[in-house]
ModelCIF file with pLDDT and N, C-alpha, C, O atoms, coordinates in Angstrom:
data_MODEL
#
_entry.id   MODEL 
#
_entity.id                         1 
_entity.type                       polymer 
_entity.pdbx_number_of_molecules   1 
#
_entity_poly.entity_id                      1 
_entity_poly.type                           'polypeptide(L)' 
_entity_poly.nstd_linkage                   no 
_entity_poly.nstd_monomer                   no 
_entity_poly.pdbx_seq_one_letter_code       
;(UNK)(UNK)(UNK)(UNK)(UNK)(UNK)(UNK)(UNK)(UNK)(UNK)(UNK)(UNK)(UNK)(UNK)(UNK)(UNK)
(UNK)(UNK)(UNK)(UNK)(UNK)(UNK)(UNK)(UNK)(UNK)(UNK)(UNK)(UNK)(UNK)(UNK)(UNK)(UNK)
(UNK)(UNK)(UNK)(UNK)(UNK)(UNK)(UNK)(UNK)
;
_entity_poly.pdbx_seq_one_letter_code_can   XXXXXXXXXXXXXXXXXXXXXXXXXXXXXXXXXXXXXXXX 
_entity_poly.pdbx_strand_id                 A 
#
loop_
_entity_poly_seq.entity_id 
_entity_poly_seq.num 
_entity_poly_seq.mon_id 
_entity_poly_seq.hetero 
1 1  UNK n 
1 2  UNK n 
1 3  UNK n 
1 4  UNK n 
1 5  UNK n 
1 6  UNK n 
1 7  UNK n 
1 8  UNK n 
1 9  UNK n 
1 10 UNK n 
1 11 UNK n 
1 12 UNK n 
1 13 UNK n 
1 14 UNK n 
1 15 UNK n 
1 16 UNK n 
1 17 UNK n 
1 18 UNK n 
1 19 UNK n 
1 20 UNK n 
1 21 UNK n 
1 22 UNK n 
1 23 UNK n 
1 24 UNK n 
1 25 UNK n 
1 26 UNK n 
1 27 UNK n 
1 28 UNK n 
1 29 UNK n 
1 30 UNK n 
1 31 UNK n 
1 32 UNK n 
1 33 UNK n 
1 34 UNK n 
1 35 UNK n 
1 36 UNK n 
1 37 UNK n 
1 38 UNK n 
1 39 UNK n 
1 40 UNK n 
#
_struct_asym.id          A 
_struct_asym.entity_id   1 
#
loop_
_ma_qa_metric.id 
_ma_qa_metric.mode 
_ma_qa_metric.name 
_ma_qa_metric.software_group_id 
_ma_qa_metric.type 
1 global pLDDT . pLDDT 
2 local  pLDDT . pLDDT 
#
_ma_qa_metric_global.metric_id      1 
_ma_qa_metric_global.metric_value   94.97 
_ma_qa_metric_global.model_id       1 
_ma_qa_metric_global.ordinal_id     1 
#
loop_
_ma_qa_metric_local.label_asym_id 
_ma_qa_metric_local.label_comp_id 
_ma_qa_metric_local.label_seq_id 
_ma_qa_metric_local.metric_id 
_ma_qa_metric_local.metric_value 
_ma_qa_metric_local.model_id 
_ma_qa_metric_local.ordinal_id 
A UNK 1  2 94.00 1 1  
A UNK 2  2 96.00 1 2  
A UNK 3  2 97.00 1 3  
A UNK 4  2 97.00 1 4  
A UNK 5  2 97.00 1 5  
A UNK 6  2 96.00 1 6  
A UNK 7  2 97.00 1 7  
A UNK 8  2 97.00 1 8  
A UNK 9  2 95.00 1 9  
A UNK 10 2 94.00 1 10 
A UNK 11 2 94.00 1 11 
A UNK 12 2 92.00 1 12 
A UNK 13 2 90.00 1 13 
A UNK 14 2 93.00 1 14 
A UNK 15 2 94.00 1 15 
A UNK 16 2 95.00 1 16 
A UNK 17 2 91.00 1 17 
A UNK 18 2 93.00 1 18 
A UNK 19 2 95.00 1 19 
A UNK 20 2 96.00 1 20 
A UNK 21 2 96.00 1 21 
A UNK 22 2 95.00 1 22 
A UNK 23 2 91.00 1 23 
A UNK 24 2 93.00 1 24 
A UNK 25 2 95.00 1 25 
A UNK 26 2 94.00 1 26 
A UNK 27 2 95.00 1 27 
A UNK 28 2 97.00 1 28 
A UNK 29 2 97.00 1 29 
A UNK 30 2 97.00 1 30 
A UNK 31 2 98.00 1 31 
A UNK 32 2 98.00 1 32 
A UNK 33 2 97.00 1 33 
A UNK 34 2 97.00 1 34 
A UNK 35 2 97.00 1 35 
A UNK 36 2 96.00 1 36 
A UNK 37 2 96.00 1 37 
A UNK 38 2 94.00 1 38 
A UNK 39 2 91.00 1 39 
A UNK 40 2 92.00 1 40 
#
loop_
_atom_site.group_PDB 
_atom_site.id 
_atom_site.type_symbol 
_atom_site.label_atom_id 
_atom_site.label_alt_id 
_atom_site.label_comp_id 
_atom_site.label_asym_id 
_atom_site.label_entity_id 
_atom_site.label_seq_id 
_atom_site.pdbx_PDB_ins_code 
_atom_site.Cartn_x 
_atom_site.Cartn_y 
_atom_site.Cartn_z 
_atom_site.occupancy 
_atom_site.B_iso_or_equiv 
_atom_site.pdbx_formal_charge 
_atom_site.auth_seq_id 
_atom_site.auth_comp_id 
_atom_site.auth_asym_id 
_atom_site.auth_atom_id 
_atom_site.pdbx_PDB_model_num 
ATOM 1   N N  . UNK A 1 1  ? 1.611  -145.139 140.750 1.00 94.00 ? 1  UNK A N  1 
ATOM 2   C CA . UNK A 1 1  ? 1.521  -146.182 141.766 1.00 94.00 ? 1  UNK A CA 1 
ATOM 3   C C  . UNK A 1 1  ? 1.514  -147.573 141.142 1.00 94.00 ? 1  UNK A C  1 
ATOM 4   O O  . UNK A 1 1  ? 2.055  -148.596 141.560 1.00 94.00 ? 1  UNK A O  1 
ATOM 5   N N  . UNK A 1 2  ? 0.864  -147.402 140.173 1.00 96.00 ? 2  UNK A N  1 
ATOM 6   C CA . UNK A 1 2  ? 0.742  -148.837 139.213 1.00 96.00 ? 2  UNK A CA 1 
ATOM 7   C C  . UNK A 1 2  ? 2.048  -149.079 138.073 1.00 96.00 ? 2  UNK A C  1 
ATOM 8   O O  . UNK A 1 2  ? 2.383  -148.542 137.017 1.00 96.00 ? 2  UNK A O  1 
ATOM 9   N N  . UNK A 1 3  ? 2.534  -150.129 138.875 1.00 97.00 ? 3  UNK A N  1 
ATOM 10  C CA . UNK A 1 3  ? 3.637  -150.236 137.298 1.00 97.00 ? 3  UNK A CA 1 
ATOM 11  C C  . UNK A 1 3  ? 3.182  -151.153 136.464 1.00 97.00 ? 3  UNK A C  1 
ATOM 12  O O  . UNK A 1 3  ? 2.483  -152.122 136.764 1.00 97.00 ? 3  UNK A O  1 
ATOM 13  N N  . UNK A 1 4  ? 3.697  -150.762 135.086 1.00 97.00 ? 4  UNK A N  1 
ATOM 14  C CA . UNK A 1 4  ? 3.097  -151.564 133.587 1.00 97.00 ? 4  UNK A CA 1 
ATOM 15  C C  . UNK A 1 4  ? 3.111  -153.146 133.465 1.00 97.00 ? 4  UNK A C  1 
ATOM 16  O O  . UNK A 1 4  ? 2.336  -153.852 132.820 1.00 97.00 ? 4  UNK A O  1 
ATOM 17  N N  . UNK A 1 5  ? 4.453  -153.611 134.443 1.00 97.00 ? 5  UNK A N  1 
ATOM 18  C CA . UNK A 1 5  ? 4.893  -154.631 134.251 1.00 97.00 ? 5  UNK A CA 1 
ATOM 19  C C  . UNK A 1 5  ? 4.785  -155.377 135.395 1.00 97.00 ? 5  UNK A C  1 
ATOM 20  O O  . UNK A 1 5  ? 4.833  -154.746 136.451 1.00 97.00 ? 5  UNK A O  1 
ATOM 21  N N  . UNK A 1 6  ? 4.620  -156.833 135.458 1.00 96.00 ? 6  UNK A N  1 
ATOM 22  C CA . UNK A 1 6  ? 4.580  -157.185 137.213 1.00 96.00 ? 6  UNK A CA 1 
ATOM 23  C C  . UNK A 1 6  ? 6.402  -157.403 137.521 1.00 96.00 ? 6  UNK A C  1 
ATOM 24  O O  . UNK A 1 6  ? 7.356  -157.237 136.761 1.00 96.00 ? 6  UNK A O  1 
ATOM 25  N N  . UNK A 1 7  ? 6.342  -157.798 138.831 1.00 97.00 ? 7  UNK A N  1 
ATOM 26  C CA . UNK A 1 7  ? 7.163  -157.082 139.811 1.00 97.00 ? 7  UNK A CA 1 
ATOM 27  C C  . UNK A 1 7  ? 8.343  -158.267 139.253 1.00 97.00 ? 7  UNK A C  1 
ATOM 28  O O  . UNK A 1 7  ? 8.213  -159.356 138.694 1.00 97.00 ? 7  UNK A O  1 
ATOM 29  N N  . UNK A 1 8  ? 9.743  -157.336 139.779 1.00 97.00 ? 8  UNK A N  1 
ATOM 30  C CA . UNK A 1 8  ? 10.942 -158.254 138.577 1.00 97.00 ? 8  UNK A CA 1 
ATOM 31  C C  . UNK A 1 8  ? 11.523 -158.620 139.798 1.00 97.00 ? 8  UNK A C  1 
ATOM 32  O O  . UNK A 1 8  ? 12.289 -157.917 140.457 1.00 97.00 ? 8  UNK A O  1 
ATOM 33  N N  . UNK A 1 9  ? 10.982 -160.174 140.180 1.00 95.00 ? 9  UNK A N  1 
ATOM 34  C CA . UNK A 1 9  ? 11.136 -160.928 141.369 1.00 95.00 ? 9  UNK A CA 1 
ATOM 35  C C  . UNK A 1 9  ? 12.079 -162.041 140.875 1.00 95.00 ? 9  UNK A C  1 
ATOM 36  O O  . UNK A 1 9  ? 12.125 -162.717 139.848 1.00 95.00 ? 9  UNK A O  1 
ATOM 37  N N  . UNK A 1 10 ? 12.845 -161.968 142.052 1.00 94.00 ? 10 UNK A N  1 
ATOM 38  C CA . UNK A 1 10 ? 14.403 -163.061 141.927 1.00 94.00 ? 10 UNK A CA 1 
ATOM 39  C C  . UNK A 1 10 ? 13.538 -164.425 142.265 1.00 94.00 ? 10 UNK A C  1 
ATOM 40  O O  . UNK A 1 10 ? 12.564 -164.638 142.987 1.00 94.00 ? 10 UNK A O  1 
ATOM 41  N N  . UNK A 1 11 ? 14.665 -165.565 141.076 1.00 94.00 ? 11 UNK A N  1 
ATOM 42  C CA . UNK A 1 11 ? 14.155 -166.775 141.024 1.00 94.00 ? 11 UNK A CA 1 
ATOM 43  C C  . UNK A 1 11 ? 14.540 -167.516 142.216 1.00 94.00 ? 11 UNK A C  1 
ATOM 44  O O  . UNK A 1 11 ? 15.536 -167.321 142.912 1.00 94.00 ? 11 UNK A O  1 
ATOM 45  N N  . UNK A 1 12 ? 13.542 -168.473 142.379 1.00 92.00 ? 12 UNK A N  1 
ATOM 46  C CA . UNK A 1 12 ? 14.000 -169.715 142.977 1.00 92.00 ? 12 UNK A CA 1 
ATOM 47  C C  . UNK A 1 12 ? 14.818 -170.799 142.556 1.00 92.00 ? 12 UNK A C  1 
ATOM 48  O O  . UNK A 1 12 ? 14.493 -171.012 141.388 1.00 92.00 ? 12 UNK A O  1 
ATOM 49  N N  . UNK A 1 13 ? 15.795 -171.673 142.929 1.00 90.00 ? 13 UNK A N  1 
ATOM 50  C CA . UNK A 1 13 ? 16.382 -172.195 141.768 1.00 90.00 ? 13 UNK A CA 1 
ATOM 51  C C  . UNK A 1 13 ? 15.449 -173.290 141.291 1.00 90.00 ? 13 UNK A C  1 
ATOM 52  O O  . UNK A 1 13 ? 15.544 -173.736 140.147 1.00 90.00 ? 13 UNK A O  1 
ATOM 53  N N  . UNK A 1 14 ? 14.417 -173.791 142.283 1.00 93.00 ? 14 UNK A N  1 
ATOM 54  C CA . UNK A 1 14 ? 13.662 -174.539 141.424 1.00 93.00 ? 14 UNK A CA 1 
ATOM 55  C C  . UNK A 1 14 ? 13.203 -174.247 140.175 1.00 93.00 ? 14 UNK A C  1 
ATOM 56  O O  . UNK A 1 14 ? 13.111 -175.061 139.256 1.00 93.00 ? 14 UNK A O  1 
ATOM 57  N N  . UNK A 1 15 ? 12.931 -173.160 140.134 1.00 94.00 ? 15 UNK A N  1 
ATOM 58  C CA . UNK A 1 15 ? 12.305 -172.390 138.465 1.00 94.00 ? 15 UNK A CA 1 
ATOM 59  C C  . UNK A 1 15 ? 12.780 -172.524 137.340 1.00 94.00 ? 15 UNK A C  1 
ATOM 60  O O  . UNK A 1 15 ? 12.200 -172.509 136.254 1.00 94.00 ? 15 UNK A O  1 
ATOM 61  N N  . UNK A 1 16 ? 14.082 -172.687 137.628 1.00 95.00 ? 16 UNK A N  1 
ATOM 62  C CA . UNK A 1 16 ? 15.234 -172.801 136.441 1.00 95.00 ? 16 UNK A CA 1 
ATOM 63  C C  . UNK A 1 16 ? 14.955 -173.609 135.464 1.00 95.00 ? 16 UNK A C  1 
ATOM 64  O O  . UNK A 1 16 ? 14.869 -173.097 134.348 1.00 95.00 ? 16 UNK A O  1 
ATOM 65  N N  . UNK A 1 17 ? 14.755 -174.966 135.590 1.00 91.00 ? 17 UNK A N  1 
ATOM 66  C CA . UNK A 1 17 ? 14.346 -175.924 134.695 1.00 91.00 ? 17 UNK A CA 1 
ATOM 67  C C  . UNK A 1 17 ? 13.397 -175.771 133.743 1.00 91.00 ? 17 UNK A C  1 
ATOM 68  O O  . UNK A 1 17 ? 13.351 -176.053 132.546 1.00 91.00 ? 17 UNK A O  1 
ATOM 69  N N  . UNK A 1 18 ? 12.392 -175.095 134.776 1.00 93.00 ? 18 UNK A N  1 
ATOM 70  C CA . UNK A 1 18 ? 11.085 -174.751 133.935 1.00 93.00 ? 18 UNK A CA 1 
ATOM 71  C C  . UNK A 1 18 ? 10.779 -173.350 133.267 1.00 93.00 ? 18 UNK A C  1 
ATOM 72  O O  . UNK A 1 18 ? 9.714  -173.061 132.721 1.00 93.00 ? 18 UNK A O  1 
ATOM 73  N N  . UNK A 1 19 ? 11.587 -172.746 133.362 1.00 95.00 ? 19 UNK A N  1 
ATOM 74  C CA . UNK A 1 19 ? 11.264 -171.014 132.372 1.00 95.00 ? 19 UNK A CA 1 
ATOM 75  C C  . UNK A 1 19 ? 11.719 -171.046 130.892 1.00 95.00 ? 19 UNK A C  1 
ATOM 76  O O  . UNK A 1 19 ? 11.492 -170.205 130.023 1.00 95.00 ? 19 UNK A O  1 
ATOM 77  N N  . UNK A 1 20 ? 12.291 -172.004 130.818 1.00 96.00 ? 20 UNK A N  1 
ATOM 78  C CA . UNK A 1 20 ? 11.833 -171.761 129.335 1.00 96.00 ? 20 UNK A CA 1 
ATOM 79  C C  . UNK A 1 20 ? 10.602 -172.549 128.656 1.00 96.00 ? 20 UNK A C  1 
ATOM 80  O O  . UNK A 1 20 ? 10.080 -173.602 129.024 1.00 96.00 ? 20 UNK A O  1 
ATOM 81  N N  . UNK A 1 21 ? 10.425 -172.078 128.025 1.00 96.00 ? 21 UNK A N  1 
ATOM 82  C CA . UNK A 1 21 ? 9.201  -172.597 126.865 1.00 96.00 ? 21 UNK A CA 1 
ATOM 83  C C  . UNK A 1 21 ? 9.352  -173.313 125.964 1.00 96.00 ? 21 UNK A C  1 
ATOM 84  O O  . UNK A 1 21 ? 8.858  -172.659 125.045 1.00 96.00 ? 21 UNK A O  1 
ATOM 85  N N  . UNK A 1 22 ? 9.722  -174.299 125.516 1.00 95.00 ? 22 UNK A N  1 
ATOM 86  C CA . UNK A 1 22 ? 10.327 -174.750 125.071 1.00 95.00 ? 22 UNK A CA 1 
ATOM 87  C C  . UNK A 1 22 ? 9.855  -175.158 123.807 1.00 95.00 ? 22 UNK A C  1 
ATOM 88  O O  . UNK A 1 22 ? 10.602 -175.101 122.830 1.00 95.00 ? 22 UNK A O  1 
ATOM 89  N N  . UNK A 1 23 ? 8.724  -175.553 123.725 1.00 91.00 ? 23 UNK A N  1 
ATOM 90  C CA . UNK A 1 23 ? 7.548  -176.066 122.447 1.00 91.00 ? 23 UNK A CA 1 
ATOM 91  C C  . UNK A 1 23 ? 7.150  -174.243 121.781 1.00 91.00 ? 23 UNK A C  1 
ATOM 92  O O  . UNK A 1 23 ? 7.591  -174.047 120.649 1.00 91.00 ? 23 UNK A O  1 
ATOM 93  N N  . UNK A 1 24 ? 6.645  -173.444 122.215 1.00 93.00 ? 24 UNK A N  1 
ATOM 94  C CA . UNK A 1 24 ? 6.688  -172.564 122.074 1.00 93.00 ? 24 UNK A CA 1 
ATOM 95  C C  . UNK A 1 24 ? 7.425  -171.366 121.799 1.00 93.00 ? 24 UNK A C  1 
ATOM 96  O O  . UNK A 1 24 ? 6.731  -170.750 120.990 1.00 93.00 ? 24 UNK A O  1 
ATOM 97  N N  . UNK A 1 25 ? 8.286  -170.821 122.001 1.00 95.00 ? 25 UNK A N  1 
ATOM 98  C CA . UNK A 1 25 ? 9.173  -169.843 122.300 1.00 95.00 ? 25 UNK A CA 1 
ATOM 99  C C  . UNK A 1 25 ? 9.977  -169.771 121.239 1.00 95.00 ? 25 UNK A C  1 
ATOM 100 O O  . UNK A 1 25 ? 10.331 -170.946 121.145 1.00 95.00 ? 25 UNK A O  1 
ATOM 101 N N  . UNK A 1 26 ? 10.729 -168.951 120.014 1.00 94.00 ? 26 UNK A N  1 
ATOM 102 C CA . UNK A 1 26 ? 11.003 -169.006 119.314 1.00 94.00 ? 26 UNK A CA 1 
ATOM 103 C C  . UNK A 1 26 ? 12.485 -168.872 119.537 1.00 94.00 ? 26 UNK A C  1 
ATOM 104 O O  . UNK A 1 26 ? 12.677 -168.068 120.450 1.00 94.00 ? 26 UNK A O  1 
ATOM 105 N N  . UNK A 1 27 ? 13.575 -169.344 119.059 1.00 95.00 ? 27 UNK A N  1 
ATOM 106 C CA . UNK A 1 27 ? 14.913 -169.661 118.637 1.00 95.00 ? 27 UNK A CA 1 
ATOM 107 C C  . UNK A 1 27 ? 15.460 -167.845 119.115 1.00 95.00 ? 27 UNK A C  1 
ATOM 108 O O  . UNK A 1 27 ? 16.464 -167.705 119.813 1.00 95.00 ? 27 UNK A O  1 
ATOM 109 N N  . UNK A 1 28 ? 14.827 -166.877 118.735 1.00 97.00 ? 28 UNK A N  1 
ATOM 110 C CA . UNK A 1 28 ? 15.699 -166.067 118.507 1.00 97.00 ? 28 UNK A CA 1 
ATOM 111 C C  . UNK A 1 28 ? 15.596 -165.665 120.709 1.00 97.00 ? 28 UNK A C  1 
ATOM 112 O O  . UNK A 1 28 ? 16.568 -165.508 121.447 1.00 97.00 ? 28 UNK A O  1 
ATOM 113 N N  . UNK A 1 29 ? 14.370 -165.633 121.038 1.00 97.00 ? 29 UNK A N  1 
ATOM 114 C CA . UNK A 1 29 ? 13.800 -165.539 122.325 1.00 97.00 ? 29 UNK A CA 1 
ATOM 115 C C  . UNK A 1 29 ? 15.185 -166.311 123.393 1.00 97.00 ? 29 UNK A C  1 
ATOM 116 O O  . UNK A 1 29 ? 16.134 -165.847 124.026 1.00 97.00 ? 29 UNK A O  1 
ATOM 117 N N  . UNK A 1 30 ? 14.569 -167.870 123.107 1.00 97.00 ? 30 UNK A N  1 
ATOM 118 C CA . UNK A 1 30 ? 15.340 -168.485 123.736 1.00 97.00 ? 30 UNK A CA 1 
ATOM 119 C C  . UNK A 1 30 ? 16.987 -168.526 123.587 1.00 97.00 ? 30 UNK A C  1 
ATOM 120 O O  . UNK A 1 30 ? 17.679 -169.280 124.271 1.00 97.00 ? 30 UNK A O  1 
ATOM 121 N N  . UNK A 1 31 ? 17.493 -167.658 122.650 1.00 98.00 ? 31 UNK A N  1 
ATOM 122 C CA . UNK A 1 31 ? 19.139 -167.427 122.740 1.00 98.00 ? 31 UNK A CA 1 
ATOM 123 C C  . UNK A 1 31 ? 19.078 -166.539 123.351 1.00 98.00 ? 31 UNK A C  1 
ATOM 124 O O  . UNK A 1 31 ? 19.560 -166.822 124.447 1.00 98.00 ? 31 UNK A O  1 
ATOM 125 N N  . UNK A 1 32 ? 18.628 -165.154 123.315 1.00 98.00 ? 32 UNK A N  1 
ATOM 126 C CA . UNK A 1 32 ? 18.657 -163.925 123.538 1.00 98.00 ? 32 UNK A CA 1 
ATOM 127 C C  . UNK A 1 32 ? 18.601 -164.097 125.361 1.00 98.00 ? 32 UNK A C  1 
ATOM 128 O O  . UNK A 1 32 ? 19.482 -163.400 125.863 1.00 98.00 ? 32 UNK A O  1 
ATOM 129 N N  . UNK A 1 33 ? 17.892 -164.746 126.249 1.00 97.00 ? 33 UNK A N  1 
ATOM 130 C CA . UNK A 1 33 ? 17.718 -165.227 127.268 1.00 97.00 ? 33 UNK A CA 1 
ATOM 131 C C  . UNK A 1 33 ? 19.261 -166.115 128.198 1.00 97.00 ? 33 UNK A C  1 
ATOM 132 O O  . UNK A 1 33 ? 19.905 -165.824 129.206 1.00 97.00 ? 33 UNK A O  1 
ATOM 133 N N  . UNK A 1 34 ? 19.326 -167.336 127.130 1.00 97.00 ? 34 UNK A N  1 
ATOM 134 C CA . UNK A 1 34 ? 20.160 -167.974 127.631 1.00 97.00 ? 34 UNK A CA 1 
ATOM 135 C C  . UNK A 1 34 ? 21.367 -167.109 127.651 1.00 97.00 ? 34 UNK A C  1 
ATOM 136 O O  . UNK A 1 34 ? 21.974 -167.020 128.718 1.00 97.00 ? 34 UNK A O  1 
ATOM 137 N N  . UNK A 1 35 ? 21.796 -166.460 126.612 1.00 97.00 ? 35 UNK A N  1 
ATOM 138 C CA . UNK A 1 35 ? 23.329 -166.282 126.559 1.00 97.00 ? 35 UNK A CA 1 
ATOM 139 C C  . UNK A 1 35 ? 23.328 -164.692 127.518 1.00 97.00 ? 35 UNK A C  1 
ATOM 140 O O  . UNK A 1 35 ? 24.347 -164.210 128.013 1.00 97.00 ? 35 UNK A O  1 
ATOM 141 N N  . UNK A 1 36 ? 22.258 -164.220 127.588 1.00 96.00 ? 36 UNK A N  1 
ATOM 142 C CA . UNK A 1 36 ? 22.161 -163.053 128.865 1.00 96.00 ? 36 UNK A CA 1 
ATOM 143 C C  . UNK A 1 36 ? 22.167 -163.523 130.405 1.00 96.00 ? 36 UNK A C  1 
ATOM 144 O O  . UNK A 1 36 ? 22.402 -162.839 131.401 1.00 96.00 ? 36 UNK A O  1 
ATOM 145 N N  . UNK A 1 37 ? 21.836 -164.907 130.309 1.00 96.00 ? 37 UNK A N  1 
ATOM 146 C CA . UNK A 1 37 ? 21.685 -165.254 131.796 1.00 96.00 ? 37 UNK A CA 1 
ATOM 147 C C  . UNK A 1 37 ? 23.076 -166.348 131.838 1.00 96.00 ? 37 UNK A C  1 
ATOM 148 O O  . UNK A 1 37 ? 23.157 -166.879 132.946 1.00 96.00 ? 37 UNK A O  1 
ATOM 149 N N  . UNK A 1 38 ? 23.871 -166.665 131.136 1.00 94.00 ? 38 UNK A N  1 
ATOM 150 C CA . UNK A 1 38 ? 24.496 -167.670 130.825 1.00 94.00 ? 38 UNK A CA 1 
ATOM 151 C C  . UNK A 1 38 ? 25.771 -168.209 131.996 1.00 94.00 ? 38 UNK A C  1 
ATOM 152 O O  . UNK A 1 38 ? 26.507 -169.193 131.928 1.00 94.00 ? 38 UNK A O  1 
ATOM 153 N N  . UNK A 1 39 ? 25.668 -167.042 133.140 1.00 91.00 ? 39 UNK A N  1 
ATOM 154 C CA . UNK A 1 39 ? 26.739 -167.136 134.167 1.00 91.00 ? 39 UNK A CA 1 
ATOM 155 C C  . UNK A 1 39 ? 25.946 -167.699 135.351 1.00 91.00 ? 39 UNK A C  1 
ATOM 156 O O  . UNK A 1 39 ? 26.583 -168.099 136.326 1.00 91.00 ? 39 UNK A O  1 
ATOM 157 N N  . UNK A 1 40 ? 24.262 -167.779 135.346 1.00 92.00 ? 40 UNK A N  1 
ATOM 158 C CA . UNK A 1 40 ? 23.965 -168.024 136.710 1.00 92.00 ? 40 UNK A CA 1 
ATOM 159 C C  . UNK A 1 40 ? 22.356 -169.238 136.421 1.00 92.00 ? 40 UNK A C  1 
ATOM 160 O O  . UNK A 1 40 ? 21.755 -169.707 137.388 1.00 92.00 ? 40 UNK A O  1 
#
């Protein structure tokens, strides 16, 4: 009943700007992300 992970909820486009991490988040993270999401 319980899943491991929380729920894999579609963005708002406001969000966009702000999901990455930017100070934080390491180089390999933030490619691996962008170039998977890179059409939308």
């Amino acid at each position: 009943e319980i899943s491991p992970t929380p729920r894999a909820r579609n963005l708002i486009p406001e969000e966009h700007a702000n999901i990455i991490d930017w100070e934080h988040w390491d180089i390999e993270k933030i490619w691996h992300i962008l170039r998977g999401t890179e059409s939308w």
